[in-house]
Protein backbone atom coordinates (compact mmCIF):
# COMPACT_ATOMS: atom_id res chain seq x y z
CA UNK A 1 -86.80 -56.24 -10.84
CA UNK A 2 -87.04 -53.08 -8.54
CA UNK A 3 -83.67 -53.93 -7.03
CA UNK A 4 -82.11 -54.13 -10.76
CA UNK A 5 -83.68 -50.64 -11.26
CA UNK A 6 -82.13 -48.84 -7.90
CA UNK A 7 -78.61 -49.97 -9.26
CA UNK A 8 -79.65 -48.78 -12.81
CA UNK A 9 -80.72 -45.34 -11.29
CA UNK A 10 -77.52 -45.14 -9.10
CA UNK A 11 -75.16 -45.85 -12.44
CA UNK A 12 -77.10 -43.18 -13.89
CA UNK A 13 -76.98 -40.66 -11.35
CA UNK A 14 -72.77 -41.43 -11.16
CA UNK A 15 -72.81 -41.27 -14.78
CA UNK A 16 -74.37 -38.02 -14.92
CA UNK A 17 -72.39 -36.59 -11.70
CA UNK A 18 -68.83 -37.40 -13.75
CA UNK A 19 -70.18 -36.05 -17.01
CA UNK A 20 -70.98 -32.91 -14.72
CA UNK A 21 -67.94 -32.70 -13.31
CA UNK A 22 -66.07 -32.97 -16.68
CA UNK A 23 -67.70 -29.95 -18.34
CA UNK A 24 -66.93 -27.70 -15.13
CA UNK A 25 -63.46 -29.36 -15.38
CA UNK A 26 -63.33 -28.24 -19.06
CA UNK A 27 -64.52 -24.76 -18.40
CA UNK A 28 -62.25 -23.98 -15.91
CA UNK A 29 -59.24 -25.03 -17.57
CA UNK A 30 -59.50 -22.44 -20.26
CA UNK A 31 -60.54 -19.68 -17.56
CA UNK A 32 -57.44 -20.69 -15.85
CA UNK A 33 -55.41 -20.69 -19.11
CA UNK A 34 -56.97 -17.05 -19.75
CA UNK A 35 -56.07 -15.90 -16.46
CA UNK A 36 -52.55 -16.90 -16.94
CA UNK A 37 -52.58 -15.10 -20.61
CA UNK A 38 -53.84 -12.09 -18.73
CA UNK A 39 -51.10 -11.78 -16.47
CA UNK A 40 -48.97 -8.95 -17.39
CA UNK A 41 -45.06 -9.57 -17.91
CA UNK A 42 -43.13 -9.19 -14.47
CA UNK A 43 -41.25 -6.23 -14.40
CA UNK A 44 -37.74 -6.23 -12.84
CA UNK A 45 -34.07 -5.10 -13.55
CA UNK A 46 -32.51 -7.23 -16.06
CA UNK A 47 -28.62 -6.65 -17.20
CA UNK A 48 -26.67 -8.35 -20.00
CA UNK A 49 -23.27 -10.42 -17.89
CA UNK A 50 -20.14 -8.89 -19.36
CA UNK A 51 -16.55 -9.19 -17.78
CA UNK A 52 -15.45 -6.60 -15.34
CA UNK A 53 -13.19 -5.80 -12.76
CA UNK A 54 -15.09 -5.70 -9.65
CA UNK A 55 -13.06 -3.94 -6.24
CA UNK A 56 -13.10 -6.10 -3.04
CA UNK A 57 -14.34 -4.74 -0.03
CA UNK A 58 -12.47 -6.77 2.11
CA UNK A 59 -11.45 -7.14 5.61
CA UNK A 60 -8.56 -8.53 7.62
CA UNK A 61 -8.48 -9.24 11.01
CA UNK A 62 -5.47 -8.02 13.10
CA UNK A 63 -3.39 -7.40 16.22
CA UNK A 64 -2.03 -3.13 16.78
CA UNK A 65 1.34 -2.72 17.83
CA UNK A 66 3.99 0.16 18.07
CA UNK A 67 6.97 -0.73 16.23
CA UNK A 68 9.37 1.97 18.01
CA UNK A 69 8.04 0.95 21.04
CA UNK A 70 11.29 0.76 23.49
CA UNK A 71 12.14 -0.80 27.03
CA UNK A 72 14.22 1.72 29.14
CA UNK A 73 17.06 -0.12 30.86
CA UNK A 74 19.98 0.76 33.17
CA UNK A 75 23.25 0.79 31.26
CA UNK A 76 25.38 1.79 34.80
CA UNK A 77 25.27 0.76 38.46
CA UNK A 78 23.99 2.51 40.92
CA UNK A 79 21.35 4.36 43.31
CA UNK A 80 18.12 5.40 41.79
CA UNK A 81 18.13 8.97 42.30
CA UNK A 82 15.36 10.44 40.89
CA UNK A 83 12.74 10.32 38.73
CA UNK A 84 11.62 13.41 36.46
CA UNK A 85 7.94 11.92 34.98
CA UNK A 86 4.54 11.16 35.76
CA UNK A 87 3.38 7.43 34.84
CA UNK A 88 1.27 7.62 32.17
CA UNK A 89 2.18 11.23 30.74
CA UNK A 90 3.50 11.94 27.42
CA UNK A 91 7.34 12.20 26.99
CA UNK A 92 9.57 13.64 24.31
CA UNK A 93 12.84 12.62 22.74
CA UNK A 94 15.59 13.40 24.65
CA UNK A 95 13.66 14.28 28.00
CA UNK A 96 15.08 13.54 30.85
CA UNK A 97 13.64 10.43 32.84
CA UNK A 98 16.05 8.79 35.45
CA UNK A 99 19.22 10.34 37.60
CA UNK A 100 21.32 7.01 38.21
CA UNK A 101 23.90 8.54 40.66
CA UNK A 102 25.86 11.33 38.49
CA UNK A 103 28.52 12.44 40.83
CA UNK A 104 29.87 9.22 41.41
CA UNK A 105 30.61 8.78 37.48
CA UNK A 106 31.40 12.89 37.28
CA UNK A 107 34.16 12.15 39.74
CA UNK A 108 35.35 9.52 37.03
CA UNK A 109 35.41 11.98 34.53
CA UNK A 110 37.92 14.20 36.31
CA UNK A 111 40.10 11.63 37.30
CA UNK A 112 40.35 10.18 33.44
CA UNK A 113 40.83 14.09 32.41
CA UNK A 114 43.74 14.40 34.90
CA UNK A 115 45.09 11.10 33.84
CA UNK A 116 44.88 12.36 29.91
CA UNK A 117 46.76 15.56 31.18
CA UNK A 118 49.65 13.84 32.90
CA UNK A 119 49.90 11.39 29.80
CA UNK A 120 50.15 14.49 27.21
CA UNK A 121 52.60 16.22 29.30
CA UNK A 122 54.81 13.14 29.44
CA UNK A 123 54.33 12.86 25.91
CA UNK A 124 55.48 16.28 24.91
CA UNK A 125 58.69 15.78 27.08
CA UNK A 126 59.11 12.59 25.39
CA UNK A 127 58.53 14.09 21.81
CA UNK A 128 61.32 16.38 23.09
CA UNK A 129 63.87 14.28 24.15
CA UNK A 130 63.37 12.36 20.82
CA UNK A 131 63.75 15.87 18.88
CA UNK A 132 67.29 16.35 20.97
CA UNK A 133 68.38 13.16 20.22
CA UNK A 134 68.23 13.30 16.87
CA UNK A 135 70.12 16.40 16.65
CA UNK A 136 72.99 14.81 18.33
CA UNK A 137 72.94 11.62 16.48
CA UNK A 138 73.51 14.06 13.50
CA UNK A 139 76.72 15.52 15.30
CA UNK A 140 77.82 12.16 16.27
CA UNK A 141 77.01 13.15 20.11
CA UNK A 142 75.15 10.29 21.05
CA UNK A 143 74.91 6.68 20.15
CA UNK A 144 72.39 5.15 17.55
CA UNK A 145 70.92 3.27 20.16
CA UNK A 146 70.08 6.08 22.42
CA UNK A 147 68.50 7.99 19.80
CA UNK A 148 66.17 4.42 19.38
CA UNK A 149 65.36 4.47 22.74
CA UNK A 150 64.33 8.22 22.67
CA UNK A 151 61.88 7.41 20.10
CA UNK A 152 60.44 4.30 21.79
CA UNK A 153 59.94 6.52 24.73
CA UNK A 154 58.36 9.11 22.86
CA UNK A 155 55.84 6.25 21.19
CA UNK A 156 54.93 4.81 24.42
CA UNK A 157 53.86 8.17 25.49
CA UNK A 158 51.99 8.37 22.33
CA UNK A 159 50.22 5.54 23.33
CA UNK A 160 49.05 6.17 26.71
CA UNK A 161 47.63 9.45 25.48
CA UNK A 162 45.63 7.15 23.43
CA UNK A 163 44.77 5.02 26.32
CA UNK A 164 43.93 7.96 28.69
CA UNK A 165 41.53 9.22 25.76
CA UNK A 166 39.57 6.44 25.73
CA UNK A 167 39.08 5.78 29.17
CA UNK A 168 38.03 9.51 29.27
CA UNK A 169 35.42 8.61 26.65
CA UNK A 170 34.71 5.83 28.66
CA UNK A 171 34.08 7.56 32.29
CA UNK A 172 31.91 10.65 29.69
CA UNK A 173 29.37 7.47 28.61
CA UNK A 174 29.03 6.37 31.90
CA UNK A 175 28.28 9.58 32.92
CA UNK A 176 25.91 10.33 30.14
CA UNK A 177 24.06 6.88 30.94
CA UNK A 178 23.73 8.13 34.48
CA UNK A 179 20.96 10.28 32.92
CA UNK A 180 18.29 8.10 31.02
CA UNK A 181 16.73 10.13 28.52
CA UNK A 182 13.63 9.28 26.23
CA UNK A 183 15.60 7.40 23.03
CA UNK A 184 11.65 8.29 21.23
CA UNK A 185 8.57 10.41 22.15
CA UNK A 186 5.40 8.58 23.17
CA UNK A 187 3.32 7.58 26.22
CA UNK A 188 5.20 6.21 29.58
CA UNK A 189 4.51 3.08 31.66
CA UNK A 190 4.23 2.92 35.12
CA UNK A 191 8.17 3.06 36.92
CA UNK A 192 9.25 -0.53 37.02
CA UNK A 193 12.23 0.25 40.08
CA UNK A 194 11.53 2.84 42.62
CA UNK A 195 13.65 5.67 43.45
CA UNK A 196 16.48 4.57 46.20
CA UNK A 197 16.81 1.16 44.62
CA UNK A 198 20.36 -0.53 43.28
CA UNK A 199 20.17 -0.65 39.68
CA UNK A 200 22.63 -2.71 37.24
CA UNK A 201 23.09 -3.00 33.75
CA UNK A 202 19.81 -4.39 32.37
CA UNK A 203 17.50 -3.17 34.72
CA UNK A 204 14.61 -2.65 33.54
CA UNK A 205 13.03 0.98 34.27
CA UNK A 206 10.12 1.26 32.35
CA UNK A 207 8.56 0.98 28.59
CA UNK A 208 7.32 3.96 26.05
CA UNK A 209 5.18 3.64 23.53
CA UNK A 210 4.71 5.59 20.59
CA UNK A 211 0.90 6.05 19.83
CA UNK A 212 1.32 8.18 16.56
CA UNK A 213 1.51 6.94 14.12
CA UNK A 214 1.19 3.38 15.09
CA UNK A 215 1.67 -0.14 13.11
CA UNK A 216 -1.01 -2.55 12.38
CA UNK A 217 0.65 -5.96 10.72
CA UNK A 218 -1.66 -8.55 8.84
CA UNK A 219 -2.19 -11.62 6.90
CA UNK A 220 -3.24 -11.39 3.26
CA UNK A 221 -4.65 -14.53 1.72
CA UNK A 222 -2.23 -15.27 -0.94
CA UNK A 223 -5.27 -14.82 -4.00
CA UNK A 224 -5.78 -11.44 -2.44
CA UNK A 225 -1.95 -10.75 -2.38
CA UNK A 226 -1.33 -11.70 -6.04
CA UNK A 227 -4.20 -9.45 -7.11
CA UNK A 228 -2.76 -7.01 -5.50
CA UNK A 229 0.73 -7.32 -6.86
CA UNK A 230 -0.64 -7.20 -10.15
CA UNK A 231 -2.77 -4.40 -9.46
CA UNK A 232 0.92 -2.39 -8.26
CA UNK A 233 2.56 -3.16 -11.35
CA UNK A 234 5.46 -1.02 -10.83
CA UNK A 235 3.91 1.22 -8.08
CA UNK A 236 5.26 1.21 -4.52
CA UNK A 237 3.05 -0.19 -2.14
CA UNK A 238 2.47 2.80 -0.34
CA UNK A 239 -0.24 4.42 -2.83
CA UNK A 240 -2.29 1.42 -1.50
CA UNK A 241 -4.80 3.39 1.07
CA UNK A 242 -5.32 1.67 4.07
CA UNK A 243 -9.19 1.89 6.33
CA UNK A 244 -8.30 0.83 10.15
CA UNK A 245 -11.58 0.09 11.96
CA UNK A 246 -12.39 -0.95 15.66
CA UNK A 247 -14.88 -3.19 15.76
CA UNK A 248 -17.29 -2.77 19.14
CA UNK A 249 -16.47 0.97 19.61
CA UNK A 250 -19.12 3.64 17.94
CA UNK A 251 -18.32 6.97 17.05
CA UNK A 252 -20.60 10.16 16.43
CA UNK A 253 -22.78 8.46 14.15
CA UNK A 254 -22.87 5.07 15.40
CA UNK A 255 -20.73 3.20 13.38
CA UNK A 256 -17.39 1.83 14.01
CA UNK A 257 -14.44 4.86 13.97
CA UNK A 258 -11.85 4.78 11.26
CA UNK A 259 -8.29 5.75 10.89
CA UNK A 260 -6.31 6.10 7.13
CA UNK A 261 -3.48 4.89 6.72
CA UNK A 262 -1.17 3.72 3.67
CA UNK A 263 0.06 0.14 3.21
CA UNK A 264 3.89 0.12 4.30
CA UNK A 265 4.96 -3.49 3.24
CA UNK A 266 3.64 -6.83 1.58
CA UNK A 267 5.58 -9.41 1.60
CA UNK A 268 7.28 -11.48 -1.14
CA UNK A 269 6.60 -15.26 0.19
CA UNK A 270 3.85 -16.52 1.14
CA UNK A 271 3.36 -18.60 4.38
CA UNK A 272 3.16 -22.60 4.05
CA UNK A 273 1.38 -23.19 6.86
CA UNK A 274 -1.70 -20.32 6.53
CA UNK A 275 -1.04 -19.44 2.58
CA UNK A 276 -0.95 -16.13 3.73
CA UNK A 277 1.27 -13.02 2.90
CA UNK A 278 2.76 -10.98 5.51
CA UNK A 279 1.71 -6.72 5.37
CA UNK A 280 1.62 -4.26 7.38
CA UNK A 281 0.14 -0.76 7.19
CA UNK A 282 0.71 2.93 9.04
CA UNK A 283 -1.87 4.77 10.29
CA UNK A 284 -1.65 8.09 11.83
CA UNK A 285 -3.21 8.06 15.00
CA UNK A 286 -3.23 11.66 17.01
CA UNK A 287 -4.73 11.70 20.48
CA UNK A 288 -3.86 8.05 20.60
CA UNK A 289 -7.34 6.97 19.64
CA UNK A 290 -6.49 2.96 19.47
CA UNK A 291 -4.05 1.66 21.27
CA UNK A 292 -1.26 -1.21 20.68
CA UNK A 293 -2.58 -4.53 21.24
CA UNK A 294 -6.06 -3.74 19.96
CA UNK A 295 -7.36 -6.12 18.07
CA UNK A 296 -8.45 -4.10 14.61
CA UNK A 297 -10.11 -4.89 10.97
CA UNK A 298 -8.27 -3.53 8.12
CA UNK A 299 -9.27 -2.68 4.66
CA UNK A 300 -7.27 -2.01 1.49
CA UNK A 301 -8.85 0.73 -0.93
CA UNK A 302 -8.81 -0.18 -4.35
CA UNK A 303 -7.94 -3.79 -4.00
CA UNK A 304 -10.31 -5.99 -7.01
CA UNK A 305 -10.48 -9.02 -9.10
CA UNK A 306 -9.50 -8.37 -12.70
CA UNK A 307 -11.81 -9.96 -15.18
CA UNK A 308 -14.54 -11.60 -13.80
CA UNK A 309 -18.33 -12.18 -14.28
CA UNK A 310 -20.67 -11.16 -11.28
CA UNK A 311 -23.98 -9.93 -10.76
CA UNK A 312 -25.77 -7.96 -7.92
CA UNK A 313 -25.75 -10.40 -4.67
CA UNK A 314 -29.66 -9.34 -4.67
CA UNK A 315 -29.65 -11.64 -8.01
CA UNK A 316 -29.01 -15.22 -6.03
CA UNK A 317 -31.37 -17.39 -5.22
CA UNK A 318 -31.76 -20.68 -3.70
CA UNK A 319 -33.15 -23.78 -5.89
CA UNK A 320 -33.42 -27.64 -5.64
CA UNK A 321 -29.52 -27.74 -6.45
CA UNK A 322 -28.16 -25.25 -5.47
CA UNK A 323 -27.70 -21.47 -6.12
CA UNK A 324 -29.28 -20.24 -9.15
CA UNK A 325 -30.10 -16.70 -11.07
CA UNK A 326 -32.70 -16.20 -13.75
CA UNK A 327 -31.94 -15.81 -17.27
CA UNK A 328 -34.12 -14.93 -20.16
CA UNK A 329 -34.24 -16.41 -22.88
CA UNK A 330 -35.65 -15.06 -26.85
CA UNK A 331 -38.86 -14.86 -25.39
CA UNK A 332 -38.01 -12.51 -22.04
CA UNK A 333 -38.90 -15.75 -20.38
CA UNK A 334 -37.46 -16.39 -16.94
CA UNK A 335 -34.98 -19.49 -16.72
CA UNK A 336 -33.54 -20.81 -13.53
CA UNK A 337 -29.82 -21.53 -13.94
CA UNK A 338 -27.65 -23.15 -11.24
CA UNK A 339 -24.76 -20.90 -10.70
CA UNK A 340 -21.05 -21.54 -8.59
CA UNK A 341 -20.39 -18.55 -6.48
CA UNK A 342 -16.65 -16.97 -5.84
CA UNK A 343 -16.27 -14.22 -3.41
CA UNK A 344 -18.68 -11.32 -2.21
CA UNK A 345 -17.28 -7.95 -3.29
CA UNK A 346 -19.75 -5.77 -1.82
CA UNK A 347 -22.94 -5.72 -3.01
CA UNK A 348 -21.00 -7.38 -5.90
CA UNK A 349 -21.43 -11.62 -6.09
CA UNK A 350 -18.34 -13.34 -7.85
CA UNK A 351 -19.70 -16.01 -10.51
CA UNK A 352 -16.97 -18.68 -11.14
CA UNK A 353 -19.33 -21.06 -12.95
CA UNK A 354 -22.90 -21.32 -14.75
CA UNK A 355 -23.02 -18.25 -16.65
CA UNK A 356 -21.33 -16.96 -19.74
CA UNK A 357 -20.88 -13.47 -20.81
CA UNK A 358 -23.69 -11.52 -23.05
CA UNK A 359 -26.52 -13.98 -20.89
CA UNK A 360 -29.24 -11.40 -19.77
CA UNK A 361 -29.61 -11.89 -16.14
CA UNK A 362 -32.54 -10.99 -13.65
CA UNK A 363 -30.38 -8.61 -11.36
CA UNK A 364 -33.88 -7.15 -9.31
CA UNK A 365 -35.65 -8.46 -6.70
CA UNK A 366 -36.96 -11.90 -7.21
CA UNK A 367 -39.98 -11.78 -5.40
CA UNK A 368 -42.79 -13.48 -7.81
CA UNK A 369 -40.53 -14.75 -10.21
CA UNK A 370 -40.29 -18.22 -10.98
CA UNK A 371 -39.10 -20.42 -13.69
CA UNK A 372 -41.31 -19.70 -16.52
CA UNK A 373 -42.37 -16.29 -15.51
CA UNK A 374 -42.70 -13.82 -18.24
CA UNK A 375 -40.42 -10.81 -17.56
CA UNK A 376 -40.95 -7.35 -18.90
CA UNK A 377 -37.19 -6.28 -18.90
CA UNK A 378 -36.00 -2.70 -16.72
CA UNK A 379 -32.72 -0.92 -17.02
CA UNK A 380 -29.70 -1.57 -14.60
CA UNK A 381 -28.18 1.15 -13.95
CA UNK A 382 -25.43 -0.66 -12.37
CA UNK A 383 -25.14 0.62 -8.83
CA UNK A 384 -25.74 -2.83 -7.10
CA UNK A 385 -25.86 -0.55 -3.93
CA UNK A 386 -28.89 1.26 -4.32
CA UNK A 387 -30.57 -2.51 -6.41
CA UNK A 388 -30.40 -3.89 -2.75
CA UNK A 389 -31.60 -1.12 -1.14
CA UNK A 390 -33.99 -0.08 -2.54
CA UNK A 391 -35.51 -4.21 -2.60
CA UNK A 392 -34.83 -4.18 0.99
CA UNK A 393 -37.17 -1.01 1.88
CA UNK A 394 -39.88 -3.03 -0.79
CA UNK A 395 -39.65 -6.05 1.28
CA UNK A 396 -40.20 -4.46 4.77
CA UNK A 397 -43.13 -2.54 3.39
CA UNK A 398 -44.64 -5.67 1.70
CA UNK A 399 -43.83 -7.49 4.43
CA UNK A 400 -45.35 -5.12 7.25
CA UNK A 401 -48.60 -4.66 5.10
CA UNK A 402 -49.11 -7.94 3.98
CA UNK A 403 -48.95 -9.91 7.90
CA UNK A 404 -52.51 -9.19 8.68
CA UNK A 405 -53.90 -10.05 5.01
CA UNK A 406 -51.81 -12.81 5.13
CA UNK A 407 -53.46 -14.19 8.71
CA UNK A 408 -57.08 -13.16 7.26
CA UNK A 409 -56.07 -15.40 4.15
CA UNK A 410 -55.39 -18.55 6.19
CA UNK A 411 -58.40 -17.88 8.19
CA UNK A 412 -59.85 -18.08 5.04
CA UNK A 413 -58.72 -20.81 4.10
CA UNK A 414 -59.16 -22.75 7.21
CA UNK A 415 -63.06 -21.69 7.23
CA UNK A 416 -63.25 -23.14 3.76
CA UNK A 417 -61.48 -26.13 4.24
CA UNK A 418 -63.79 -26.57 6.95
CA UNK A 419 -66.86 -26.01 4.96
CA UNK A 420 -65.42 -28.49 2.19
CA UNK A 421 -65.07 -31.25 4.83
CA UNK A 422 -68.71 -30.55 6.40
CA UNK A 423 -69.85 -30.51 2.75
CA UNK A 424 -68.62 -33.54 2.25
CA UNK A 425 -69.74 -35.38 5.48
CA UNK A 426 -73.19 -34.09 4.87
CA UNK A 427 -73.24 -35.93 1.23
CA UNK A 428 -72.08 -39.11 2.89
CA UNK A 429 -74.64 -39.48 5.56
CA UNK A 430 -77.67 -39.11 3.18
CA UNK A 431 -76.20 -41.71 0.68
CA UNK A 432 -75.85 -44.10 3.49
């Protein structure tokens, strides 16, 4: 009998216990429900998704090179005489570089001038004799055929004047060759043949380089090259501004220097093998700040996608299947929507798929927001820019502020779960 009324009394006092627990169950749930009434709407930038055309900032990777760059070569043997330059130094069209012997080929010159003198004055007697001739043949003096051979004479004179004028031409480009001048102006390489050496045709003497302006040639991606042919319309290529930057080198203010340029040529097929197009762009380039075979980035001002939905790249976020944005629905209620991405223009993220235009879209920070969150709606002014900025300089300062709270919170929370599992250990040893 008393053991039947120790199990009576323990049913009771776990009877009682879960009734217990269900009432505080019952009167936290609508505290908890209040609390969540109580929160206020979330407020954060919110835009309505309409078609646009959004401008690319885009860069290209590529190789610098001086298209008038030119190779100096002998074009006559002979001794290497002199040499008028400095290696390295600046030279201008038409200065003089090399001596290659000149007297030798002078001396040709006057012989091919005597040789066109003796030739014109055997000419003229010729052109004489011809003259006389024909007088005669008119007074029945001389023969027919003498008169013919007076003119053949006088031909063949003809003739070798001819022959002595072009060897005199001849002997004056040998001569000129025997100076090498600059063909364009530019910067000098070191001397390739020293002075006293046999030259030929061929040899090489050195190379100059133009540095301004200098040539930059790229690849285009063929999507970016059609939107850029469509962009042109009729226009010429060249009002397409062109932004050369050197990546690794800092200038005055620490970021990368920049040279503008204009976009000279884009090409009309595009490659098989890369689905690229071929373009190249000019930059000016005084003082011969880059160099060719730099490698460069290049940018094309004003390059965009026509007609396209995007939203601040702020506005992504990550969820269970993917990349998502919030939309709101009747009720300024946040909804997570999985989105397919295109391109980054900028602050600017392409939206290919997921979204339709006149959605309204959380384009703010999405700290505390998650799906169901109510969302008091904010202007976007639509300067994507200053939208990431501005979250950016919120999250360090949140961030910064909130590291020690956050450590005293998970103390917290350690101590208590510590407390709870004492609690509990307590409870079991006096029920056993």
């Amino acid at each position: 009998m008393k053991m039947f009324f120790r199990h009576g009394r323990t049913n009771l006092l776990v009877f009682a216990a879960a009734l217990l627990l269900a009432a505080c169950g019952q009167e936290q749930a609508p505290q908890q429900a209040a609390g969540n009434q109580e929160q206020p709407p979330h407020p954060v930038e919110v835009t309505t998704i309409a078609r646009q055309d959004i401008p690319l900032d885009k860069t290209y990777p590529s190789l610098l090179r001086s298209d008038k760059e030119v190779i100096l070569v002998a074009r006559v043997t002979g001794f290497l005489e002199q040499r008028r330059f400095e290696p390295g130094q600046l030279v201008e069209e038409g200065q003089n570089l090399y001596t290659i012997e000149p007297d030798l080929y002078q001396a040709v010159v006057n012989q091919r001038e005597a040789d066109l003198q003796s030739a014109r004055a055997e000419l003229a007697r010729a052109q004489r004799d011809a003259e006389r001739f024909e007088r005669l043949l008119s007074q029945n003096s001389v023969s027919r055929q003498q008169y013919d051979q007076a003119l053949a004479d006088m031909r063949v004179a003809q003739a070798r004047v001819a022959q002595a004028e072009a060897a005199l031409a001849s002997a004056q480009i040998d001569l000129d060759y025997a100076e090498v001048t600059a063909p364009v102006s530019g910067r000098i390489s070191l001397s390739r043949v020293n002075v006293g050496n046999l030259v030929n045709p061929g040899t090489e003497l050195a190379i100059i380089t133009p540095l301004d302006p200098i040539e930059v040639r790229f690849q285009l991606p063929q999507e970016d090259a059609f939107a850029l042919r469509r962009q042109l319309g009729e226009e010429s290529v060249e009002t397409i501004t062109a932004v050369l930057r050197v990546p690794g080198e800092e200038g005055s203010e620490g970021e990368s220097p920049t040279l503008e340029g204009r976009l000279e040529f884009l090409g009309s097929r595009v490659d098989e093998a890369t689905s690229t197009v071929q373009a190249s762009a000019t930059f000016a380039n005084p003082g011969g700040r880059v160099l060719p075979g730099q490698f460069v980035q290049v940018s094309l001002k004003g390059l965009k996608r026509f007609n396209v939905l995007a939203v601040p790249e702020i506005a992504i976020g990550q969820g269970l299947m993917g990349p998502q944005v919030f939309v709101l629905d009747e009720q300024n209620v946040a909804r997570a929507r999985t989105v397919e991405l295109g391109e980054v223009a900028g602050p600017w993220q392409i939206i290919r798929g997921g979204l339709e235009a006149g959605e309204r879209v959380v384009v703010g920070n999405l700290a505390g927001i998650e799906p169901g969150t109510a969302i008091d709606p904010q202007p976007f002014n639509g300067d994507a820019q200053a939208l990431m900025e501005r979250a950016m300089q919120t999250g360090k300062r949140q961030q910064s502020a909130g590291a020690p709270k956050s450590a005293d919170a998970q103390r917290g929370q350690a101590d208590t779960a510590s407390g709870a599992e004492a609690a509990s250990d307590k409870a079991d040893g006096g029920d056993s």
